[in-house]
Protein backbone atom coordinates (compact mmCIF):
# COMPACT_ATOMS: atom_id res chain seq x y z
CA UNK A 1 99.78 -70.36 -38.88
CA UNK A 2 96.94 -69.26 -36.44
CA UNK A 3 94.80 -72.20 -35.09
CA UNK A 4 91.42 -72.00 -34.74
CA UNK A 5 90.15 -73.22 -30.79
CA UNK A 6 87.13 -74.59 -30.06
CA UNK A 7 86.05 -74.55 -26.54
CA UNK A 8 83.14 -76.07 -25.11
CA UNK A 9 82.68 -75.23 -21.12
CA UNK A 10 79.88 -77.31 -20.02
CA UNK A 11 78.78 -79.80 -16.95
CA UNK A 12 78.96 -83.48 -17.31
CA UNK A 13 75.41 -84.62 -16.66
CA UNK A 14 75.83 -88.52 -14.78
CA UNK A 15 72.31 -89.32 -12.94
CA UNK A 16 73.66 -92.29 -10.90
CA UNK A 17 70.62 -92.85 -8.54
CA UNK A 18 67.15 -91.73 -8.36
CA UNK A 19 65.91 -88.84 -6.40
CA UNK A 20 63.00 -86.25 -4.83
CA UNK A 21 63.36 -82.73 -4.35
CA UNK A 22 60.61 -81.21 -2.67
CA UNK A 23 60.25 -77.90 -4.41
CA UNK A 24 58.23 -74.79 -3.51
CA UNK A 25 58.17 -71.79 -5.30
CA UNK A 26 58.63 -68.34 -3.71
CA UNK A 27 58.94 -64.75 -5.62
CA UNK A 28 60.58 -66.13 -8.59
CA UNK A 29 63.00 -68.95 -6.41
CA UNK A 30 62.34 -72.11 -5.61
CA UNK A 31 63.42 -73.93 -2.37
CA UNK A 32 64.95 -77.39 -2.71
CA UNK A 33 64.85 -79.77 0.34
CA UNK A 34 65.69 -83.08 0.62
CA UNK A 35 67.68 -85.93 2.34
CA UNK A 36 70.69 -88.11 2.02
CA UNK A 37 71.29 -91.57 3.12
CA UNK A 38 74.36 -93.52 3.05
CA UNK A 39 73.21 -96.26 0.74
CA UNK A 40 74.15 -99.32 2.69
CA UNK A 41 74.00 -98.52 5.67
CA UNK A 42 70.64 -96.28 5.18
CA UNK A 43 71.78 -93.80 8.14
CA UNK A 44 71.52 -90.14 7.32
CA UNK A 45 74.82 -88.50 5.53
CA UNK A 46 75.83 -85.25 7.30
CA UNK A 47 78.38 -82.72 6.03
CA UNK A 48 77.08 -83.41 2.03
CA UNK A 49 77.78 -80.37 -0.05
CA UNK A 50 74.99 -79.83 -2.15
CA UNK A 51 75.32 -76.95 -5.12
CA UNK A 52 74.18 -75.98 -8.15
CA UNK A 53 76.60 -76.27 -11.06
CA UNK A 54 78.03 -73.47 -11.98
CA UNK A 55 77.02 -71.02 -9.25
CA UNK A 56 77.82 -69.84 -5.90
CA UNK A 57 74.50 -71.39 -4.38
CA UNK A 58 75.34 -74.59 -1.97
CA UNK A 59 75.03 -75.67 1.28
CA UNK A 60 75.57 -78.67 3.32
CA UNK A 61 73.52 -81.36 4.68
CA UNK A 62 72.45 -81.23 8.71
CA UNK A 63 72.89 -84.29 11.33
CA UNK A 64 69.44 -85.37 9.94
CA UNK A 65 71.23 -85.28 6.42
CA UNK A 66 68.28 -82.86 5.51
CA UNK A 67 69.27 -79.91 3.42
CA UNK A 68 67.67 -76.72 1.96
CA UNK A 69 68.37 -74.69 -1.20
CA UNK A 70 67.15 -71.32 -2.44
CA UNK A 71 67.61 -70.91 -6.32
CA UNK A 72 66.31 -69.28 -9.59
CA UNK A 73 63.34 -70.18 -10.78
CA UNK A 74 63.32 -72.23 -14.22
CA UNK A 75 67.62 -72.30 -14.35
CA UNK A 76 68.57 -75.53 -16.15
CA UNK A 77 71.59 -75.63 -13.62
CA UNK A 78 72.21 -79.34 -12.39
CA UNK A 79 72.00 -79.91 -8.93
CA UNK A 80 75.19 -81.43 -7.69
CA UNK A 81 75.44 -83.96 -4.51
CA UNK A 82 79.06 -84.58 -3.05
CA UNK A 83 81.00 -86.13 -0.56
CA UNK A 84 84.27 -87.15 0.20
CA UNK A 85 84.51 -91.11 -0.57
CA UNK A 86 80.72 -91.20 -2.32
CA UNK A 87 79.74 -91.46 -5.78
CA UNK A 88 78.72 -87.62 -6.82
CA UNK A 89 75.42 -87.32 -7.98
CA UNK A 90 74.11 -85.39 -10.29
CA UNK A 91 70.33 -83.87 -10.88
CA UNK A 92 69.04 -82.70 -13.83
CA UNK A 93 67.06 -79.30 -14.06
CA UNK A 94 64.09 -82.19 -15.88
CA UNK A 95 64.64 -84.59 -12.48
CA UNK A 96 64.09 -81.59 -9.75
CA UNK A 97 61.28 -80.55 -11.65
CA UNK A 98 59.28 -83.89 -11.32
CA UNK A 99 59.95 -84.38 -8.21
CA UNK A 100 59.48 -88.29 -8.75
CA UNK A 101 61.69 -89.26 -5.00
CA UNK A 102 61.71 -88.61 -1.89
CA UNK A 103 65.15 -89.65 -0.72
CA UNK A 104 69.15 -89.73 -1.92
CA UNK A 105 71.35 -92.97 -1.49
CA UNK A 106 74.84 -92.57 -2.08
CA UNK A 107 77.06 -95.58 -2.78
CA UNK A 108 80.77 -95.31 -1.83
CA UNK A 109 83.09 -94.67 -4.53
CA UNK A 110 85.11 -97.24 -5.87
CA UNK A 111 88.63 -97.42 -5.97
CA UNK A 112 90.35 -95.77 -8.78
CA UNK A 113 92.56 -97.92 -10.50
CA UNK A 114 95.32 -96.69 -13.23
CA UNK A 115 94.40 -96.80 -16.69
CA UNK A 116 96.07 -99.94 -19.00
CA UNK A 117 98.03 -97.73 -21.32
CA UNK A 118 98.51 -99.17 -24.54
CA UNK A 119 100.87 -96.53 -25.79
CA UNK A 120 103.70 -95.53 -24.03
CA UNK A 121 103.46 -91.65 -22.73
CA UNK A 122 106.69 -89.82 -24.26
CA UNK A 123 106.09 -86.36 -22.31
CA UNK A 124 107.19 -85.63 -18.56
CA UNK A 125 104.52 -84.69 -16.10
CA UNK A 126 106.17 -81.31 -16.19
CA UNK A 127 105.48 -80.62 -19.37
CA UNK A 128 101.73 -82.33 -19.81
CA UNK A 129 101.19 -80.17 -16.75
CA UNK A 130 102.60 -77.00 -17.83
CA UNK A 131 100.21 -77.48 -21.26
CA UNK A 132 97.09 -78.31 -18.94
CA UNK A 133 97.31 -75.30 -17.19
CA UNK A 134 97.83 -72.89 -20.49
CA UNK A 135 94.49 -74.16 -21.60
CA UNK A 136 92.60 -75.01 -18.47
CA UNK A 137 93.35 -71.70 -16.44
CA UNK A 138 94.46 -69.59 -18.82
CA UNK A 139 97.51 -68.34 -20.40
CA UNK A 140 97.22 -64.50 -19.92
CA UNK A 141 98.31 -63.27 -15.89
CA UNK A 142 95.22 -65.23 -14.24
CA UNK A 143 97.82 -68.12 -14.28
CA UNK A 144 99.91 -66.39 -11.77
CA UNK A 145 97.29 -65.16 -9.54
CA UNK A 146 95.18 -69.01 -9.87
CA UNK A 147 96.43 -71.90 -7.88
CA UNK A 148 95.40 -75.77 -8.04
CA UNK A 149 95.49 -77.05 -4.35
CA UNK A 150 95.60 -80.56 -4.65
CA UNK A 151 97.53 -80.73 -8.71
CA UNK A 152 98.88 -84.01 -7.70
CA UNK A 153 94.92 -85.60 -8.34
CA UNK A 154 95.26 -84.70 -11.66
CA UNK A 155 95.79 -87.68 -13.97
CA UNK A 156 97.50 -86.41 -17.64
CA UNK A 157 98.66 -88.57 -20.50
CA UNK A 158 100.23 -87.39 -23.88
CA UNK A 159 98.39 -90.07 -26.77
CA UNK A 160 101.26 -89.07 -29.61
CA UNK A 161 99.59 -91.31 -32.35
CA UNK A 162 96.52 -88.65 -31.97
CA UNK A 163 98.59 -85.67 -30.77
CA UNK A 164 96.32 -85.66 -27.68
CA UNK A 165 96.40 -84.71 -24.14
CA UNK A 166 94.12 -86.34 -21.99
CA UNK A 167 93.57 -85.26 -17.99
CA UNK A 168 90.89 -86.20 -15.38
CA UNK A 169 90.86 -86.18 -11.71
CA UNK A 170 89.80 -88.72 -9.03
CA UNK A 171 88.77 -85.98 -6.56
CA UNK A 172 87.22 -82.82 -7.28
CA UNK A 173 89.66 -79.78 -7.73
CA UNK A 174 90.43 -76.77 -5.15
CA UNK A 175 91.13 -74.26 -7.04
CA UNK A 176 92.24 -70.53 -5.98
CA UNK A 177 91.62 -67.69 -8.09
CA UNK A 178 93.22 -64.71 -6.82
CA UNK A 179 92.03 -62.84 -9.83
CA UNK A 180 88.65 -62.88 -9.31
CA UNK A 181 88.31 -63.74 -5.98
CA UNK A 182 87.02 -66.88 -6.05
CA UNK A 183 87.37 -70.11 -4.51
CA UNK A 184 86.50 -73.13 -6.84
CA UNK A 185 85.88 -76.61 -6.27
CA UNK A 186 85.43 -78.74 -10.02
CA UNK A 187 85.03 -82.12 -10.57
CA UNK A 188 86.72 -82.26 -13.41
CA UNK A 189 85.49 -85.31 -15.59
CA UNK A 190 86.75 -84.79 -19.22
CA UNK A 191 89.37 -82.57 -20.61
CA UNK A 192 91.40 -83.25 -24.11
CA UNK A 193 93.40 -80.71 -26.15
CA UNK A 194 94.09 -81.74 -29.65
CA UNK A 195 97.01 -80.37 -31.01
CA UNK A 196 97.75 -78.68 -34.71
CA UNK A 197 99.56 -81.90 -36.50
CA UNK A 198 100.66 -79.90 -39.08
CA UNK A 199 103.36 -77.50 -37.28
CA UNK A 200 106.60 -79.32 -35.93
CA UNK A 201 108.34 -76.31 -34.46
CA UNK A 202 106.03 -75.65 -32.81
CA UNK A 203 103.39 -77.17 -30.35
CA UNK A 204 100.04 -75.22 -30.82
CA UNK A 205 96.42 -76.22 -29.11
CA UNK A 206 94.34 -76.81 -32.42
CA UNK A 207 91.38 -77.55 -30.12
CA UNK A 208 90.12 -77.73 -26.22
CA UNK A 209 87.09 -79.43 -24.95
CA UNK A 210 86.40 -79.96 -20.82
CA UNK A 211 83.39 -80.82 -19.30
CA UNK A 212 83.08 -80.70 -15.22
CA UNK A 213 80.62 -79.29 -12.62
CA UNK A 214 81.51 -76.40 -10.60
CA UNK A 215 81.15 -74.26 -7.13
CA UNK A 216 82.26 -70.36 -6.63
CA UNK A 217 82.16 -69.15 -2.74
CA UNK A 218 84.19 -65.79 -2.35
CA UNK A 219 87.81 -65.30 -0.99
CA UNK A 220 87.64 -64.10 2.57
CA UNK A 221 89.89 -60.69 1.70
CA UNK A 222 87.66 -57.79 2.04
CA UNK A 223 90.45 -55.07 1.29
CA UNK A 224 90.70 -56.69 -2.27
CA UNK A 225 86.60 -56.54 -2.63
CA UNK A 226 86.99 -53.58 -4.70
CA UNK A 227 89.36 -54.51 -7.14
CA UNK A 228 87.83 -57.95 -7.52
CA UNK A 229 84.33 -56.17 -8.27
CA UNK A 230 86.15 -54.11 -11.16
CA UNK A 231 87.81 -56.79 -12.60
CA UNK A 232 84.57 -59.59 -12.37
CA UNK A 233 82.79 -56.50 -14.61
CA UNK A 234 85.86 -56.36 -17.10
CA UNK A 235 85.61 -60.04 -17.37
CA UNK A 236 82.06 -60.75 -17.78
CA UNK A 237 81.83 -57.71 -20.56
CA UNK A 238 82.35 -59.90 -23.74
CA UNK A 239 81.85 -62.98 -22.07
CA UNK A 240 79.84 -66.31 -23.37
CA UNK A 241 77.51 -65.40 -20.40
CA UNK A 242 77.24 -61.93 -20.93
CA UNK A 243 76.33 -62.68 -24.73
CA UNK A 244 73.84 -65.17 -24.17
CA UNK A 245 72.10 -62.92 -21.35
CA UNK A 246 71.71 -60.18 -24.13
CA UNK A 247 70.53 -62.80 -26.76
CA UNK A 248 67.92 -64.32 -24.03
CA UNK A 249 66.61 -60.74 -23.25
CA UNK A 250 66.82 -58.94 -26.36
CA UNK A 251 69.70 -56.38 -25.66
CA UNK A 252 72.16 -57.40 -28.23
CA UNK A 253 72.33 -54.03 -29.44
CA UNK A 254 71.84 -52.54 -26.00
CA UNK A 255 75.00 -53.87 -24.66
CA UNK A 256 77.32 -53.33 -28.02
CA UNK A 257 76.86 -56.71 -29.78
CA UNK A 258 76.64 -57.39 -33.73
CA UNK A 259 76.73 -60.17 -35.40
CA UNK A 260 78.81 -60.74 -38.48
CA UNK A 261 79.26 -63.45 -41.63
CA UNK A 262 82.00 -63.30 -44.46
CA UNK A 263 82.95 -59.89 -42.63
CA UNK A 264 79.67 -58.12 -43.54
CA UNK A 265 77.52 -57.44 -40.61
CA UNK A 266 74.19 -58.97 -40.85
CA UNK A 267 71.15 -58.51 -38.99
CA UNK A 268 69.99 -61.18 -36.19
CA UNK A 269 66.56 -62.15 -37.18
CA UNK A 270 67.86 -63.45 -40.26
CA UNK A 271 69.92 -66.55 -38.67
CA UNK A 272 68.62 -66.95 -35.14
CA UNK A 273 65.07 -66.60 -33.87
CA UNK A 274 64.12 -66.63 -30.64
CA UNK A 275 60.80 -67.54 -28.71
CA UNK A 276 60.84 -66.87 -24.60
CA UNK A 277 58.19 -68.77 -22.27
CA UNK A 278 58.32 -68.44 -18.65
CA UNK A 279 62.11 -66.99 -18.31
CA UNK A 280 63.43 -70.12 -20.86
CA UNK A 281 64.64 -68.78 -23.99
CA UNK A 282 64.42 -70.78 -27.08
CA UNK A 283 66.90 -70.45 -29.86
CA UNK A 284 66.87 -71.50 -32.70
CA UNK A 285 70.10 -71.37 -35.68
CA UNK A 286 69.59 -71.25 -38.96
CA UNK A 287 73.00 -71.10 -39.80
CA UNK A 288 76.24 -73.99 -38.74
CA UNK A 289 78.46 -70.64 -37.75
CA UNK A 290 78.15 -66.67 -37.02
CA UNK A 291 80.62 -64.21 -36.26
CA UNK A 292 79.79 -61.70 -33.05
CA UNK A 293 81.37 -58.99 -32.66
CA UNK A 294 81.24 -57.06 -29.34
CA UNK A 295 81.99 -53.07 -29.45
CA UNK A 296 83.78 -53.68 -32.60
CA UNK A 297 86.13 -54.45 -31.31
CA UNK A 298 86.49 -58.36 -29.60
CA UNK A 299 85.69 -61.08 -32.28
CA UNK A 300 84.08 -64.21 -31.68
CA UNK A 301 82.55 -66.83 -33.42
CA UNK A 302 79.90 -69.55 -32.67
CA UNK A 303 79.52 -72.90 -34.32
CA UNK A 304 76.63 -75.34 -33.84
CA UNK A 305 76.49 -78.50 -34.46
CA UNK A 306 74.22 -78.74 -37.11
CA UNK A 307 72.81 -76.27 -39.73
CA UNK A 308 69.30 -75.95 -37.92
CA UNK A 309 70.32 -76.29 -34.34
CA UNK A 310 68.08 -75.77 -31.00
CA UNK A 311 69.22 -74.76 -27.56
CA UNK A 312 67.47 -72.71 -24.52
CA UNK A 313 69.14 -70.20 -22.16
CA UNK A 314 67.49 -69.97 -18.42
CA UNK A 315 67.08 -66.96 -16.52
CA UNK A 316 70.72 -67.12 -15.12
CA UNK A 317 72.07 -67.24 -19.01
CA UNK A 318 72.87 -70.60 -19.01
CA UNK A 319 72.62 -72.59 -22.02
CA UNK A 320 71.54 -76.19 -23.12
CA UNK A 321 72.37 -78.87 -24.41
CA UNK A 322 76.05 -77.79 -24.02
CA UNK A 323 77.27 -79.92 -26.35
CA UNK A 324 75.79 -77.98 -28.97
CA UNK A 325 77.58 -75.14 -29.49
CA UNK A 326 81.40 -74.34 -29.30
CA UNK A 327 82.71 -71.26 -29.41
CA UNK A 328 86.28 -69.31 -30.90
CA UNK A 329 87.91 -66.41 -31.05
CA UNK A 330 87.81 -64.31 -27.81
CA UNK A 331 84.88 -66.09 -26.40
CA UNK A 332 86.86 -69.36 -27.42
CA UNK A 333 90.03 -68.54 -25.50
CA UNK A 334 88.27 -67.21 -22.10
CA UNK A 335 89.39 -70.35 -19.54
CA UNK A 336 88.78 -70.92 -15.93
CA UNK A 337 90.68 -68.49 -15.30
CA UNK A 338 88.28 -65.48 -16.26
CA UNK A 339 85.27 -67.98 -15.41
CA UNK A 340 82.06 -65.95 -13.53
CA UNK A 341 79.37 -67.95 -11.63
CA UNK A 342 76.08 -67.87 -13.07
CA UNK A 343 74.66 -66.49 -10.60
CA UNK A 344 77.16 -63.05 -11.12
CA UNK A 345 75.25 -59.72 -11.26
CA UNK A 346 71.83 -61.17 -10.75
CA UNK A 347 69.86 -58.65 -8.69
């Protein structure tokens, strides 16, 4: 029996404080400034990472705890604040663009304390772990070539009266992808995979949803460069980002996509229109779920939430609200493993 996956990769939106960025806009960027406090204290932070989600754009906060970002105009990216033993914060797209304070507090971070299990946990770490990885990095030969630094942060337990596997992590994740060439730090804030009930030989993900927020900076191994290049373009062909940059700029057919229901290939206008104002994309569904097909070859299907759903896609090809599409078939079994940053391939 083949199960059908359902994967969701999106960023866990938590505003825990208010905030100002002071924003100017420059040749289609804007620069982000602002300045961290330690909220008790009220001295200046330095050494804060500051990124937005999803990308390789970050830097760090100065002795003044001032810092300064160059990115896209209109992305819907959240703007991530984090340091070690503070509460992360993080800034919506709607929050940098109103600009409403002029300074960041952040409060220390609480201790973690172990969950009250009211179930007793019948798998071994081993095993919880070896199923985590399948579906968070990948099963395919990324696995091999992607380490987790610091695995022993990651908190897994097996719920058998829902067939569940929960996991979180009390410290952002260093990951290594020696695939891609990528180091990756995610915060890691949700992840679940639901398992088919209805097979007892044989344990089979029915369904994987994670939510986190995430930074790419590049592998220092410049005699891999090239075969990193070739192998980010082999990824990103067929991609969710690669599809929804071709919906968002009208070259569906340009770049090889069709789009398919009840295996009878149907044109786009019929089931999603599409309306663009200053580089946002709006999109709307007519239709709860639609095949795509890319080169005829790689199926995929996407499923919103609702029969007449909305969602926009910025000018990096990011789309929002996250939670309202999921995605199967190729684009549904594409992990963190064969994850891009946004901000890949924009000139």
């Amino acid at each position: 029996m083949n199960s059908t996956k359902l994967t969701c990769f999106s960023s866990l939106v938590i505003p825990l404080s208010l905030i100002f960025i002071h924003c100017t806009s420059t040749y289609g960027q804007i620069k982000i400034k602002g300045k961290i406090y330690d909220d008790f204290t009220k001295k200046p932070i330095a050494g804060v990472v500051v990124y937005l989600d999803g990308t390789s754009k970050g830097t760090v906060s100065n002795a003044n705890g001032i810092y300064m970002l160059e990115v896209e105009n209109n992305t819907t990216s959240s703007l991530i604040i984090s340091h070690l033993g503070y509460q992360t914060i993080n800034l919506t797209a709607e929050m940098i663009e109103a600009g409403k304070h002029k300074e960041i507090y952040l409060k220390t971070q609480l201790e973690v304390l172990d969950p009250v299990l009211l179930e007793n946990d019948t798998w071994s770490r081993e095993k919880k772990m070896k199923y985590f990885k399948d579906e968070f990095i990948g099963k395919h030969n990324q696995k091999a070539k992607f380490r987790i630094e610091n695995e022993d942060d990651v908190s897994l337990y097996y719920k058998a009266s829902e067939n569940t596997l929960y996991a979180s992590s009390w410290a952002p994740l260093r990951l290594k992808n020696y695939f891609l060439g990528y180091n990756i730090t995610y915060d890691l804030k949700e992840f679940r995979i639901k398992f088919d009930s209805s097979n007892d030989k044989k344990i089979i993900a029915n369904s994987v949803y994670f939510v986190g927020t995430s930074f790419f900076s590049e592998l220092t191994q410049n005699k891999k460069q090239s075969k990193y290049r070739k192998r980010r373009k082999r990824v990103y062909k067929g991609s969710v980002l690669h599809f929804m940059r071709s919906l968002a700029t009208d070259k569906l057919n340009k770049n090889k996509y069709e789009f398919f229901s009840k295996g009878t290939v149907v044109p786009r206008p019929k089931y999603i229109l599409i309306e663009t104002e200053n580089k946002i994309t709006k999109v709307k569904m007519n239709i709860n779920r639609i095949g795509i097909l890319y080169r005829k070859q790689q199926k995929s299907f996407m499923v919103a939430k609702t029969n007449e759903s909305y969602f926009n896609i910025d000018s990096y090809g990011n789309y929002r609200p996250h939670d309202m599409l999921f995605f199967g078939g190729h684009m549904g079994n594409l992990r963190l493993g064969e994850l891009l940053p946004l901000d890949y391939n924009i000139e």
